[in-house]
N, C-alpha and C. Protein backbone atom coordinates (compact mmCIF):
# COMPACT_ATOMS: atom_id res chain seq x y z
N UNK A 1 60.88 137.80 77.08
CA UNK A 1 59.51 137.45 76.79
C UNK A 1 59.37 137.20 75.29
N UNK A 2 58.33 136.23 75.21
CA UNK A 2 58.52 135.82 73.47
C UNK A 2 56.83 135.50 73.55
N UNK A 3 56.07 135.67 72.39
CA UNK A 3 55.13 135.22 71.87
C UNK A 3 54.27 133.93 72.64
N UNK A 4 53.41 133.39 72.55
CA UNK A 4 52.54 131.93 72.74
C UNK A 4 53.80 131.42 71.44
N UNK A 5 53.29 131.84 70.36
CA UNK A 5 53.63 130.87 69.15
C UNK A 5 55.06 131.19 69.00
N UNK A 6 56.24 131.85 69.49
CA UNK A 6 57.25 131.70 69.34
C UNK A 6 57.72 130.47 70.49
N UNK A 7 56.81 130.12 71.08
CA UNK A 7 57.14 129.17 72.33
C UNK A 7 57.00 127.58 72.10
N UNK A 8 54.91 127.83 71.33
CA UNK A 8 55.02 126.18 70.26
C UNK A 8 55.75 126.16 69.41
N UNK A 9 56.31 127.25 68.77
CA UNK A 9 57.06 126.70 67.38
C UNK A 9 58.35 125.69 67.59
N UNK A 10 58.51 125.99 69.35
CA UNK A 10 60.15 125.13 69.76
C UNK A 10 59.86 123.73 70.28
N UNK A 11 58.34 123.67 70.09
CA UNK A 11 58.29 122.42 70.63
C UNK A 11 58.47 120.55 69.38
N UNK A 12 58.58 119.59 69.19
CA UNK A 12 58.97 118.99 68.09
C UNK A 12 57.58 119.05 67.77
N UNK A 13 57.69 118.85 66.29
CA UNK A 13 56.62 118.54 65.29
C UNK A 13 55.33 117.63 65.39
N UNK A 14 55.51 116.48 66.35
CA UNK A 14 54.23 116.07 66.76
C UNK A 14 53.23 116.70 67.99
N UNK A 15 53.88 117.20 68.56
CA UNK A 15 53.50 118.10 69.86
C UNK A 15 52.85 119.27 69.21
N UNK A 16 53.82 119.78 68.45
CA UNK A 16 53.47 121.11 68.05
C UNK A 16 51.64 121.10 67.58
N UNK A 17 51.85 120.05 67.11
CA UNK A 17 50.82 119.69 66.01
C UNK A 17 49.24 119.62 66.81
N UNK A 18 49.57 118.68 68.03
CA UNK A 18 48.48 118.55 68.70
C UNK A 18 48.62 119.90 69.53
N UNK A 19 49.27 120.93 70.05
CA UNK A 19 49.02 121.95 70.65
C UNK A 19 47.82 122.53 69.53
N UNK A 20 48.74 122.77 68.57
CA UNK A 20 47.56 123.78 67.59
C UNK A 20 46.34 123.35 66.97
N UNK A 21 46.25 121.74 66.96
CA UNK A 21 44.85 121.09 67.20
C UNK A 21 43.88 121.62 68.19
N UNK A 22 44.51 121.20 69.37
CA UNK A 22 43.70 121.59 70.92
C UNK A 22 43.13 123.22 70.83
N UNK A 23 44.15 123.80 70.30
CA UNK A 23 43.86 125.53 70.44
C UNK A 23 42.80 125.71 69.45
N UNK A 24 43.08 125.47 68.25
CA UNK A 24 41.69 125.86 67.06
C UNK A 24 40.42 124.82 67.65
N UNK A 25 40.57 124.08 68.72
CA UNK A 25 39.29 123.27 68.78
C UNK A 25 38.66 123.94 70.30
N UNK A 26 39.27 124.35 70.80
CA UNK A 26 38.88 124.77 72.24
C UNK A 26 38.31 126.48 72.37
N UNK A 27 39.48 127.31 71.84
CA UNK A 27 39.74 128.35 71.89
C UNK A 27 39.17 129.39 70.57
N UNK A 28 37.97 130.09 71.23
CA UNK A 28 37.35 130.71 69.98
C UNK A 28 38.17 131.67 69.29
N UNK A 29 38.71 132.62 70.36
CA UNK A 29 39.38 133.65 69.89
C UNK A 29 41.03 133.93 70.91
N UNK A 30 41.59 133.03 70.10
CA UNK A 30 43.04 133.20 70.81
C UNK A 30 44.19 133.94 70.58
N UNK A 31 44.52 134.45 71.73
CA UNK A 31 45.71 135.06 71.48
C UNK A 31 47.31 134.78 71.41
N UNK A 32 47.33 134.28 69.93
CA UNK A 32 48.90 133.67 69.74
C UNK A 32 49.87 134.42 69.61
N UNK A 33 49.65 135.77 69.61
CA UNK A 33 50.41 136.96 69.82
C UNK A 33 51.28 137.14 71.09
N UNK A 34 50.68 137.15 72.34
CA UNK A 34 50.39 137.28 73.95
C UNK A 34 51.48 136.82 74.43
N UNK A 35 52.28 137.78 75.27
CA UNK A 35 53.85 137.56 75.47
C UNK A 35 53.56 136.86 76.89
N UNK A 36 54.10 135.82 77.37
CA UNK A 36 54.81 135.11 77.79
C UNK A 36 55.84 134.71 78.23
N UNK A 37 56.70 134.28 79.82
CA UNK A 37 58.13 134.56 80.45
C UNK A 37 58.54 133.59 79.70
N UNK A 38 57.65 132.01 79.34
CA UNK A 38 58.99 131.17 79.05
C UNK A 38 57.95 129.79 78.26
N UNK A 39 58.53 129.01 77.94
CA UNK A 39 57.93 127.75 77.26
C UNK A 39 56.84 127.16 78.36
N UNK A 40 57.17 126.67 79.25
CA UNK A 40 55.95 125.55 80.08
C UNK A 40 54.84 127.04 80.41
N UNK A 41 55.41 128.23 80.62
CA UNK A 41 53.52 129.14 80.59
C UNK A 41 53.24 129.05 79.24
N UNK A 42 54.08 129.45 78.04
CA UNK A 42 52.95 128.95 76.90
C UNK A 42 52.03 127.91 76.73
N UNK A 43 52.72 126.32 77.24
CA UNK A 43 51.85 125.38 77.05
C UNK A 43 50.47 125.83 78.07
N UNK A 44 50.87 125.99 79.77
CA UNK A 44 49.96 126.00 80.06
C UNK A 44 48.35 127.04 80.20
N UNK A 45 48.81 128.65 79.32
CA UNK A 45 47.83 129.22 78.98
C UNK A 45 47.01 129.02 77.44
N UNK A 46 47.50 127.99 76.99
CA UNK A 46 47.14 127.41 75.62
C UNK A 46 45.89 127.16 75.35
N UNK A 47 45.87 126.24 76.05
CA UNK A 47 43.94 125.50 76.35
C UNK A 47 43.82 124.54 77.04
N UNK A 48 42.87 124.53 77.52
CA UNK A 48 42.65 122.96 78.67
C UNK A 48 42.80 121.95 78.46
N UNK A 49 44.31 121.52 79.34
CA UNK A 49 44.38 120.43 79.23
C UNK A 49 43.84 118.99 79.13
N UNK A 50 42.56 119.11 80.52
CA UNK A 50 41.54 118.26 80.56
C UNK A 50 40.78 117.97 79.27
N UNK A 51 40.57 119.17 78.54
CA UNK A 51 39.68 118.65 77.84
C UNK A 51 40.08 118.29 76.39
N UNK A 52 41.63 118.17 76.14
CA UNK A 52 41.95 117.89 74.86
C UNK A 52 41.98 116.12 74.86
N UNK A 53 42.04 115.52 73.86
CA UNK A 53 42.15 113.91 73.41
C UNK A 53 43.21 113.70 73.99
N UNK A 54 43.84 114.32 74.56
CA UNK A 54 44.99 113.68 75.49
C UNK A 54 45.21 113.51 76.58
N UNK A 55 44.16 114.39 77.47
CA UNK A 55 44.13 114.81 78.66
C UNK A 55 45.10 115.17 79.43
N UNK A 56 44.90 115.40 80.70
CA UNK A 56 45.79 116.68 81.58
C UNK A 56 46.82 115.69 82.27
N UNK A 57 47.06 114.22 82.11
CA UNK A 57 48.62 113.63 82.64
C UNK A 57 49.45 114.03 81.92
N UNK A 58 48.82 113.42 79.79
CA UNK A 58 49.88 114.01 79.30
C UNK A 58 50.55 115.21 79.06
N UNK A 59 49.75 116.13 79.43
CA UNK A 59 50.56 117.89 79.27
C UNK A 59 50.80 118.11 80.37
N UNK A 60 50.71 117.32 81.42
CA UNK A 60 51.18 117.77 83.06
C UNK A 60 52.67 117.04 82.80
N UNK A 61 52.82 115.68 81.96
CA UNK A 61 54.52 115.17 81.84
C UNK A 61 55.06 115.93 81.07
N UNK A 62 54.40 116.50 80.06
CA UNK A 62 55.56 117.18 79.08
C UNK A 62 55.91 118.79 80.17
N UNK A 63 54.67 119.04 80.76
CA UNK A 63 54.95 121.01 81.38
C UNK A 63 56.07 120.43 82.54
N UNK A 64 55.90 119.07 83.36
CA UNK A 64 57.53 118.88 84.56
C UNK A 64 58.35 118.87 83.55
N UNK A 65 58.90 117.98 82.39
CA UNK A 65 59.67 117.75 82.20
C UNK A 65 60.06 119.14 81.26
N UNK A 66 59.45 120.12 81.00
CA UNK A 66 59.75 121.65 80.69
C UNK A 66 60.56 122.37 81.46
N UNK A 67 59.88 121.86 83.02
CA UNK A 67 60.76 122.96 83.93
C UNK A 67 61.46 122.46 84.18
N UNK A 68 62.21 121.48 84.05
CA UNK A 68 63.51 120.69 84.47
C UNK A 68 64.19 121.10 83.38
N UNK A 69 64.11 121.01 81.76
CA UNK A 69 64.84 121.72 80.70
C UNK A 69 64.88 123.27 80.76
N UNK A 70 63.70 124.39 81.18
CA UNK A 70 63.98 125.29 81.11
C UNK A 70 65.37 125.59 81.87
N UNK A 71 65.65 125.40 82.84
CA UNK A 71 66.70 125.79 83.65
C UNK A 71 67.99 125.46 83.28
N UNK A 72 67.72 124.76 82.15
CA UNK A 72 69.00 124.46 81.49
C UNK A 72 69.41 124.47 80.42
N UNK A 73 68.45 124.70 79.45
CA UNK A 73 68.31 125.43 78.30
C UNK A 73 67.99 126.72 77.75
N UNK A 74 67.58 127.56 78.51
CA UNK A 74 66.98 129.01 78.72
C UNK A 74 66.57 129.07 77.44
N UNK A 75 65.10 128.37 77.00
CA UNK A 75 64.28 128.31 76.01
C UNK A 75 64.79 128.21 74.80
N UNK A 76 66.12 127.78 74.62
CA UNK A 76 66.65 127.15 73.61
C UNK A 76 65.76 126.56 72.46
N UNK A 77 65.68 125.84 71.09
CA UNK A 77 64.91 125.04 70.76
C UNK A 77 65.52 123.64 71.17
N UNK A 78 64.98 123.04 71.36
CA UNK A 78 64.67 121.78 71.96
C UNK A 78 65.24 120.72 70.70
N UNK A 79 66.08 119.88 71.59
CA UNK A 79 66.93 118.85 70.95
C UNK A 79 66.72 117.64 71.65
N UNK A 80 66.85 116.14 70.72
CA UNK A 80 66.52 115.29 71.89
C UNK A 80 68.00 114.72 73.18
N UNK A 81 68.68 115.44 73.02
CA UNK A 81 70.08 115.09 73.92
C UNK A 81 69.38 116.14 75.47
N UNK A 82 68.00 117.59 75.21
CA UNK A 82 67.82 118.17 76.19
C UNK A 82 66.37 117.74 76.73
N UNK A 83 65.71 117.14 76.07
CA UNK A 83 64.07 116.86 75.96
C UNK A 83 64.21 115.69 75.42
N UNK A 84 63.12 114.71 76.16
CA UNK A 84 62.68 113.36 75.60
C UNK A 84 61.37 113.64 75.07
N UNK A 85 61.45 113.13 73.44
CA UNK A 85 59.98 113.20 73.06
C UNK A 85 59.04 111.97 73.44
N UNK A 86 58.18 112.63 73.63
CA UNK A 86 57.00 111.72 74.78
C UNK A 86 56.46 110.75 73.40
């Protein structure tokens, strides 16, 4: 178990970026502390998908294509030979 934010920190730098956008804009009082089994539950207890500028296809492609890397990376940080950046 690892952190929310030990989970965005593995994600690349433009992602990362709009996660922690979405969270300071949605989320009054969040818990980035809050342990977590693995990367795709961090994204998806983050903040609503629906309602960020990106909406809920794009964090529904990046959370499949999570669980297809988790199983093969066991939350590794993320390289693009294991993850395609969207």
């Amino acid at each position: 178990m690892k952190t929310i934010k030990d989970f965005i920190e593995m994600f690349p730098a433009d992602q990362k970026e709009l996660i922690y956008f979405n969270i300071s804009n949605q989320v009054k009082e969040h818990k980035l502390n809050h342990l977590v089994s693995d990367i795709a539950e961090a994204l998806t207890v983050s903040f609503h998908w629906a309602l960020s500028p990106q909406g809920d296809n794009y964090w529904r492609t990046i959370y499949d294509r999570l669980e297809k890397v988790r199983d093969n990376a066991n939350n590794k940080k993320f390289t693009e030979e294991n993850y395609i950046i969207l």
